[in-house]
N, C-alpha and C. Protein backbone atom coordinates (compact mmCIF):
# COMPACT_ATOMS: atom_id res chain seq x y z
N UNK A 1 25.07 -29.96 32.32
CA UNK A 1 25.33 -28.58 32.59
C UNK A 1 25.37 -27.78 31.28
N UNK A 2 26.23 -28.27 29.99
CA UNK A 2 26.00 -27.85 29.24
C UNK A 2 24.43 -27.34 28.23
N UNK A 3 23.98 -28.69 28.63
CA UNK A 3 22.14 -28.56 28.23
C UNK A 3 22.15 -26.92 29.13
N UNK A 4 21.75 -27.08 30.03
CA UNK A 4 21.04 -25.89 30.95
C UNK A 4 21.76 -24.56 30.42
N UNK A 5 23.13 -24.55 29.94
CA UNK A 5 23.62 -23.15 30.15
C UNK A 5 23.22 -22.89 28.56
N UNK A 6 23.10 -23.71 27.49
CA UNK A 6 22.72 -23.49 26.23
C UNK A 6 21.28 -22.71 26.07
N UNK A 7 20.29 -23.71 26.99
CA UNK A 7 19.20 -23.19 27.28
C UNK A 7 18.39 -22.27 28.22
N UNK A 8 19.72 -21.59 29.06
CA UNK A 8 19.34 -20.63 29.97
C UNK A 8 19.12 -19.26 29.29
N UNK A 9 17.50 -18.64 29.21
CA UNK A 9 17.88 -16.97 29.30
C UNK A 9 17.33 -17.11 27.54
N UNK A 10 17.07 -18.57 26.76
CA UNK A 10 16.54 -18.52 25.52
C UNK A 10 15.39 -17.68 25.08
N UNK A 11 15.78 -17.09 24.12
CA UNK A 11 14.45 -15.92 24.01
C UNK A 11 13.06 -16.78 23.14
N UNK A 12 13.51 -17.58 22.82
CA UNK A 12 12.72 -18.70 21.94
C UNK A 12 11.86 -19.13 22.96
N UNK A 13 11.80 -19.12 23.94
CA UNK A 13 11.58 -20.03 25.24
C UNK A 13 9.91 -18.78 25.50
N UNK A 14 10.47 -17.86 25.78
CA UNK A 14 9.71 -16.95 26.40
C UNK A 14 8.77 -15.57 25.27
N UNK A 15 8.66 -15.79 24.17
CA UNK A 15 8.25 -14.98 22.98
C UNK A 15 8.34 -16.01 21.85
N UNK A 16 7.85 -14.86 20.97
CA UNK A 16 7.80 -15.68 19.18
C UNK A 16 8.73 -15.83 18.57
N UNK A 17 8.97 -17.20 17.78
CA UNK A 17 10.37 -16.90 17.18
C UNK A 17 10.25 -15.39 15.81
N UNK A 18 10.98 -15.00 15.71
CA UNK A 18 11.23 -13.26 15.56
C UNK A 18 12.46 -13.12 15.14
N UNK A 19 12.70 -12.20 14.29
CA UNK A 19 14.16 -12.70 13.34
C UNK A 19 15.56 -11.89 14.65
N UNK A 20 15.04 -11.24 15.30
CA UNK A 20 15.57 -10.40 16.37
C UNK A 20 15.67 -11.70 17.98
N UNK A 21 14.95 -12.29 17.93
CA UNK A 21 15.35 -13.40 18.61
C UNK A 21 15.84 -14.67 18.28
N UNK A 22 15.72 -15.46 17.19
CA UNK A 22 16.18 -15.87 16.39
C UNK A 22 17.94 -15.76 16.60
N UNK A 23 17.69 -14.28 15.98
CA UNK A 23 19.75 -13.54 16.21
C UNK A 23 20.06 -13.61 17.45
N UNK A 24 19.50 -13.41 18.36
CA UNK A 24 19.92 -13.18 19.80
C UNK A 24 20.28 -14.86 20.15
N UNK A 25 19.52 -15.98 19.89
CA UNK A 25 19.69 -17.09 20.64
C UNK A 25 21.18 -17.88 20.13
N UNK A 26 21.18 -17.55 18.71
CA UNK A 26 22.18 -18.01 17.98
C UNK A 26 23.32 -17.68 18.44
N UNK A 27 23.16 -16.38 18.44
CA UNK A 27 24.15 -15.40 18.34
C UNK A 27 25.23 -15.70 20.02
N UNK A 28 23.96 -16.10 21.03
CA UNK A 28 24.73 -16.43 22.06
C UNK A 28 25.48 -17.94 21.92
N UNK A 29 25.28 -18.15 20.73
CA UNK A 29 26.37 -19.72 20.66
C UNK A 29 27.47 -19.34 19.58
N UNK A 30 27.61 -17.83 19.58
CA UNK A 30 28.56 -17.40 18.43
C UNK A 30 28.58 -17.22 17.17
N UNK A 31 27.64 -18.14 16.76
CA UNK A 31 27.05 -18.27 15.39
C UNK A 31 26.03 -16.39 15.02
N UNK A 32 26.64 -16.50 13.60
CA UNK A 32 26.22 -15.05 13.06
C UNK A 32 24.84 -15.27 12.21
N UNK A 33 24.26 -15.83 12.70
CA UNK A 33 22.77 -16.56 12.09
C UNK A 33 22.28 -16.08 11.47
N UNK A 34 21.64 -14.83 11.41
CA UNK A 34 20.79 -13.81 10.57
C UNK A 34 21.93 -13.81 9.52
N UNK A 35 22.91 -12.92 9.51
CA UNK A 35 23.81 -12.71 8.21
C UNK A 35 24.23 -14.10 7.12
N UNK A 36 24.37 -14.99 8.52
CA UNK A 36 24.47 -16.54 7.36
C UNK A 36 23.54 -16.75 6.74
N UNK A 37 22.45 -16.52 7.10
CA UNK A 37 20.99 -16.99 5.97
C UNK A 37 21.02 -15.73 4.93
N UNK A 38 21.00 -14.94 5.04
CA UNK A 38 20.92 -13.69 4.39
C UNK A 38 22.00 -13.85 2.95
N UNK A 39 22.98 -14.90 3.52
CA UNK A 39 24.43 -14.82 2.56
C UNK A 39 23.64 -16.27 2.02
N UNK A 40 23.20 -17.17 2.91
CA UNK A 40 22.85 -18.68 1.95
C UNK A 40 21.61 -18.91 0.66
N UNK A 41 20.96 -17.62 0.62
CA UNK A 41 20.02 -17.36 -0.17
C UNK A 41 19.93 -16.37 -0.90
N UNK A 42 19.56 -15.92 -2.21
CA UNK A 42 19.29 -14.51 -2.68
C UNK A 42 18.32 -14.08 -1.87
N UNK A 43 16.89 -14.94 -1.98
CA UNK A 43 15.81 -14.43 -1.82
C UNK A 43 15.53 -14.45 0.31
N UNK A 44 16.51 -14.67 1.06
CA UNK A 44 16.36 -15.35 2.23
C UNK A 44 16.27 -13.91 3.01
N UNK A 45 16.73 -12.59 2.52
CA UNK A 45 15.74 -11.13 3.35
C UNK A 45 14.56 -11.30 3.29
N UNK A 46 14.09 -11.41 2.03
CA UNK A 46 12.93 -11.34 1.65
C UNK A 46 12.00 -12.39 2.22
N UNK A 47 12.18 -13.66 3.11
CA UNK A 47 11.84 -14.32 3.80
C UNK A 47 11.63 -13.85 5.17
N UNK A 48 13.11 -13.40 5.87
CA UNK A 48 12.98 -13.48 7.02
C UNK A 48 12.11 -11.52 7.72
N UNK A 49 11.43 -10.96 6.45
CA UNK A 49 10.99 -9.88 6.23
C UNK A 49 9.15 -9.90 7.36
N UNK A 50 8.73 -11.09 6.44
CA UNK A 50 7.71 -11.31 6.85
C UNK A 50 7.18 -12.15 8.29
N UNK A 51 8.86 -12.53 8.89
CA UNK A 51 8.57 -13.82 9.78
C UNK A 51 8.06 -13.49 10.89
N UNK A 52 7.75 -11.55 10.96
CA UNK A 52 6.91 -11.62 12.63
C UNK A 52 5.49 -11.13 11.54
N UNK A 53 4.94 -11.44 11.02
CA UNK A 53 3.85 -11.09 10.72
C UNK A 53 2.40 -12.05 11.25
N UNK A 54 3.21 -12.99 11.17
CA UNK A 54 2.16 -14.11 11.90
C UNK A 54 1.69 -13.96 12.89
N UNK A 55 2.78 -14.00 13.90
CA UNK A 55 3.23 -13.81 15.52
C UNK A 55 2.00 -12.59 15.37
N UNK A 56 2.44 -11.63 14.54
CA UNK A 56 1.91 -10.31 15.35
C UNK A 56 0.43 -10.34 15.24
N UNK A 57 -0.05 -11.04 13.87
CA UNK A 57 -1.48 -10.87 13.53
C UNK A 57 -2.12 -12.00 14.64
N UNK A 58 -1.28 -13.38 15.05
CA UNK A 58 -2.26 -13.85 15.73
C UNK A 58 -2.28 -13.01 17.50
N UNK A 59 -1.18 -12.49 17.79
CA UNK A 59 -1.17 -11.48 18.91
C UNK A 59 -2.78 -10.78 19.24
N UNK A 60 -2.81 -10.18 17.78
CA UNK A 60 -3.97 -8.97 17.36
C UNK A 60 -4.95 -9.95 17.51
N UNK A 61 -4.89 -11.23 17.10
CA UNK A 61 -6.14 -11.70 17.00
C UNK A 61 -6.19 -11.98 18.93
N UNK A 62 -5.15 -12.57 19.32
CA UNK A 62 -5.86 -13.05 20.63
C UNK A 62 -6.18 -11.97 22.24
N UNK A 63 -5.47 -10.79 21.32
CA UNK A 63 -5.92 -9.73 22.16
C UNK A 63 -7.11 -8.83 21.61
N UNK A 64 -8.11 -9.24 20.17
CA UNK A 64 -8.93 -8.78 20.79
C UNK A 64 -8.69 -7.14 19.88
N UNK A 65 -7.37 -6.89 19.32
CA UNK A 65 -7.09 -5.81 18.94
C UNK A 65 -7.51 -5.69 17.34
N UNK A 66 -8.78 -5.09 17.27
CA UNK A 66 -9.29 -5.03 15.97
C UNK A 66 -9.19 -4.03 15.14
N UNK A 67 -7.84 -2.77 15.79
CA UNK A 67 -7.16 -1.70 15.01
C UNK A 67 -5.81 -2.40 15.09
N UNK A 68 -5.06 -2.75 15.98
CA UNK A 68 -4.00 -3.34 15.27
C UNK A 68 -4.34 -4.53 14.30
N UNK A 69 -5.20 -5.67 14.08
CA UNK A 69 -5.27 -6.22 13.12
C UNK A 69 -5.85 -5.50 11.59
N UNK A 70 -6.28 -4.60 11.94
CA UNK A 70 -6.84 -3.86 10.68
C UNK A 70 -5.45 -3.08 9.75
N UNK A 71 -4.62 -2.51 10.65
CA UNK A 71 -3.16 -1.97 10.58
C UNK A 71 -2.53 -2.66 10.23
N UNK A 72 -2.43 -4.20 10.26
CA UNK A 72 -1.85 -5.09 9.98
C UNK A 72 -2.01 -5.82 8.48
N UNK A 73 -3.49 -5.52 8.42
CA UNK A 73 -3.75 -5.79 6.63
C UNK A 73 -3.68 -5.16 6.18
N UNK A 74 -4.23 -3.88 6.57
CA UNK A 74 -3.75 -2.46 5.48
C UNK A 74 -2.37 -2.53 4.99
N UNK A 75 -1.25 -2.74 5.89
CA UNK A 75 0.07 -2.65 5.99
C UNK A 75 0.46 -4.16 4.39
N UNK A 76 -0.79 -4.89 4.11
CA UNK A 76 -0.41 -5.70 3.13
C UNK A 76 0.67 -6.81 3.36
N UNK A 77 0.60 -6.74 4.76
CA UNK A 77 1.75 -7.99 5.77
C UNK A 77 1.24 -9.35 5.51
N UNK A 78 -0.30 -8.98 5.88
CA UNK A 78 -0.82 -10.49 6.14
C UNK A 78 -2.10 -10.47 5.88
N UNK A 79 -3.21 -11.12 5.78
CA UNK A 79 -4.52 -11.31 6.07
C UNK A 79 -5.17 -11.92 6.52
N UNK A 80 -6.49 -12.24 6.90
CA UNK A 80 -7.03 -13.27 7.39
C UNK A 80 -7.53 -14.14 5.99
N UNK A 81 -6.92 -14.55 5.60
CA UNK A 81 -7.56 -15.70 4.18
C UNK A 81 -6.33 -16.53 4.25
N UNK A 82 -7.10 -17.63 3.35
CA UNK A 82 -6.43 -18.30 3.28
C UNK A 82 -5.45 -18.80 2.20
N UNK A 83 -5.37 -18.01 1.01
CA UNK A 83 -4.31 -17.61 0.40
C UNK A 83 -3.07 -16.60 1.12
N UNK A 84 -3.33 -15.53 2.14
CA UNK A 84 -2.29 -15.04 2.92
C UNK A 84 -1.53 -16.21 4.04
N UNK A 85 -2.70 -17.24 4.19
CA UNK A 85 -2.07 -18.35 5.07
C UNK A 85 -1.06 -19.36 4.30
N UNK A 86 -1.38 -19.66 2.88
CA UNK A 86 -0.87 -20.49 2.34
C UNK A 86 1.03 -19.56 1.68
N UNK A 87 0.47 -18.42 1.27
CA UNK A 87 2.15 -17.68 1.15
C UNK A 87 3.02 -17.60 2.36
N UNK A 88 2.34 -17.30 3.58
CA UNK A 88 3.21 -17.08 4.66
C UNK A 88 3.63 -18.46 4.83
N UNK A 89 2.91 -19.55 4.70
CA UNK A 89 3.09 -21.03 5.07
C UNK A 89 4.86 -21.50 3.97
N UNK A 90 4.55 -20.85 2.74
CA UNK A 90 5.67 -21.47 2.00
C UNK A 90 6.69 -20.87 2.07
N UNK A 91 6.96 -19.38 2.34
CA UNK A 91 7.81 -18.09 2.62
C UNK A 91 8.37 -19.13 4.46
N UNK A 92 7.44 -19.39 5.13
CA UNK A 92 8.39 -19.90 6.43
C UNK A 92 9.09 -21.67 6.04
N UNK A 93 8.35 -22.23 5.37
CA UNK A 93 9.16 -23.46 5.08
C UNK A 93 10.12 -23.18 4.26
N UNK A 94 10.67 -22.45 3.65
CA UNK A 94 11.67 -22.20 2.44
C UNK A 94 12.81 -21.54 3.62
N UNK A 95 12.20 -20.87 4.79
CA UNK A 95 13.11 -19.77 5.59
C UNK A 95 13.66 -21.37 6.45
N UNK A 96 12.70 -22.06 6.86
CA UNK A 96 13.01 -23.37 7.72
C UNK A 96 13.74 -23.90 7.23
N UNK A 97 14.16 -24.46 5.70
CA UNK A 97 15.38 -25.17 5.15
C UNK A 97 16.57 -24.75 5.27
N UNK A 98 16.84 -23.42 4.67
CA UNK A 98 17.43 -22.23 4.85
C UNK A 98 17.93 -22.31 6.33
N UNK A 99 17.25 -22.28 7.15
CA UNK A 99 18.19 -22.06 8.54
C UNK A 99 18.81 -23.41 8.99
N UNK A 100 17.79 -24.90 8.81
CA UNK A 100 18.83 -25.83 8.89
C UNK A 100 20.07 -26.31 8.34
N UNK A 101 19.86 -25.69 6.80
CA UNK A 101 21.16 -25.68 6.35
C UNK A 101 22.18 -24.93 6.67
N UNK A 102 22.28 -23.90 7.36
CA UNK A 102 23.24 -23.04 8.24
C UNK A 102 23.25 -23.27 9.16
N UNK A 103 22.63 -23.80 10.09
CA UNK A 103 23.14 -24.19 11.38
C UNK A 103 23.58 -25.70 10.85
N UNK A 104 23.68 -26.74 9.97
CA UNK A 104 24.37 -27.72 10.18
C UNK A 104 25.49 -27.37 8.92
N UNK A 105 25.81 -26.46 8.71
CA UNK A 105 27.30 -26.12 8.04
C UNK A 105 27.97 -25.53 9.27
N UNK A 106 27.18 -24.16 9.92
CA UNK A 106 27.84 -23.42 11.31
C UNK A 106 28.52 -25.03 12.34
N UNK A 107 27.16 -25.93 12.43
CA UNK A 107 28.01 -26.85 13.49
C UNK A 107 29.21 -27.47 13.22
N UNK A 108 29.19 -27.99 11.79
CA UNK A 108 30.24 -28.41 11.27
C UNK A 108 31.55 -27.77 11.08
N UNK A 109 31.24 -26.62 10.95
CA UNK A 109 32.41 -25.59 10.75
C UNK A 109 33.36 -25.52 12.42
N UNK A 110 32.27 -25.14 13.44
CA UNK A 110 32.60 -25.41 14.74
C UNK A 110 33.17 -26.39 15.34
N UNK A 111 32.64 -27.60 15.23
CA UNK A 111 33.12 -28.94 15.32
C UNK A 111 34.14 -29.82 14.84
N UNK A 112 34.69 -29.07 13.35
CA UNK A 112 35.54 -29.57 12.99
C UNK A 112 35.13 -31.00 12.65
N UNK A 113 34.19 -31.00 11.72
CA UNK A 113 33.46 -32.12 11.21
C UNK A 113 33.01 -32.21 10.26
N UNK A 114 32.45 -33.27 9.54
CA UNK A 114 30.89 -33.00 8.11
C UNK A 114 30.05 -32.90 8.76
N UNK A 115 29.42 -32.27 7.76
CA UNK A 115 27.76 -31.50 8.14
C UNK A 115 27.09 -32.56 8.77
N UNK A 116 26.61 -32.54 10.48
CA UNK A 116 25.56 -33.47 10.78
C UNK A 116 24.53 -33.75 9.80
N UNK A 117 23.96 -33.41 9.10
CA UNK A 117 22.67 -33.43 8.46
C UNK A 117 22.71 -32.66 7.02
């Protein structure tokens, strides 16, 4: 029961992960997720800045939308190359450490335990 009610209504489930859903899923387990990463890194805004840019450009790409993808490079978000693939690639693995290390301090903190992981 607990599984199901954790995972009921997950916005992760049904959209892109998105720093606005992201907050929302956390946030329904109490955890202040966005602000904890924000506090566990200098540079970790500046990460979670770019994290719908992907989402949105491949959106543009699979709809077909060849003014929103054009809007989207102009905007200097993203590109289609593969140097824009390889920065966004290291900007989300650096954001990916970053959040496991706050959610296994948050669990621990919760749990009244050491850090699972």
């Amino acid at each position: 029961m607990l599984r199901t009610l954790l995972a009921q209504g997950r916005k992760l489930d049904a959209g892109n992960a998105r720093t606005d859903s992201l907050g929302a899923d956390f946030g329904r387990l109490g955890l202040s997720f966005i602000d904890d990463i924000e506090k566990k890194h200098p540079d970790a805004s500046a990460w979670l800045s770019p994290l719908d840019a992907p989402a949105d450009f491949r959106n543009a790409i699979g709809h077909g939308s060849e003014t929103r993808i054009a809007a989207l490079e102009a905007g200097g978000g993203i590109k289609a190359t593969k140097a824009s693939y390889r920065q966004h690639r290291t900007i989300l693995n650096k954001l990916a450490g970053t959040m496991d290390e706050v959610v296994g301090t948050q669990l621990a903190t919760l749990l009244g335990v050491t850090r699972p992981w």
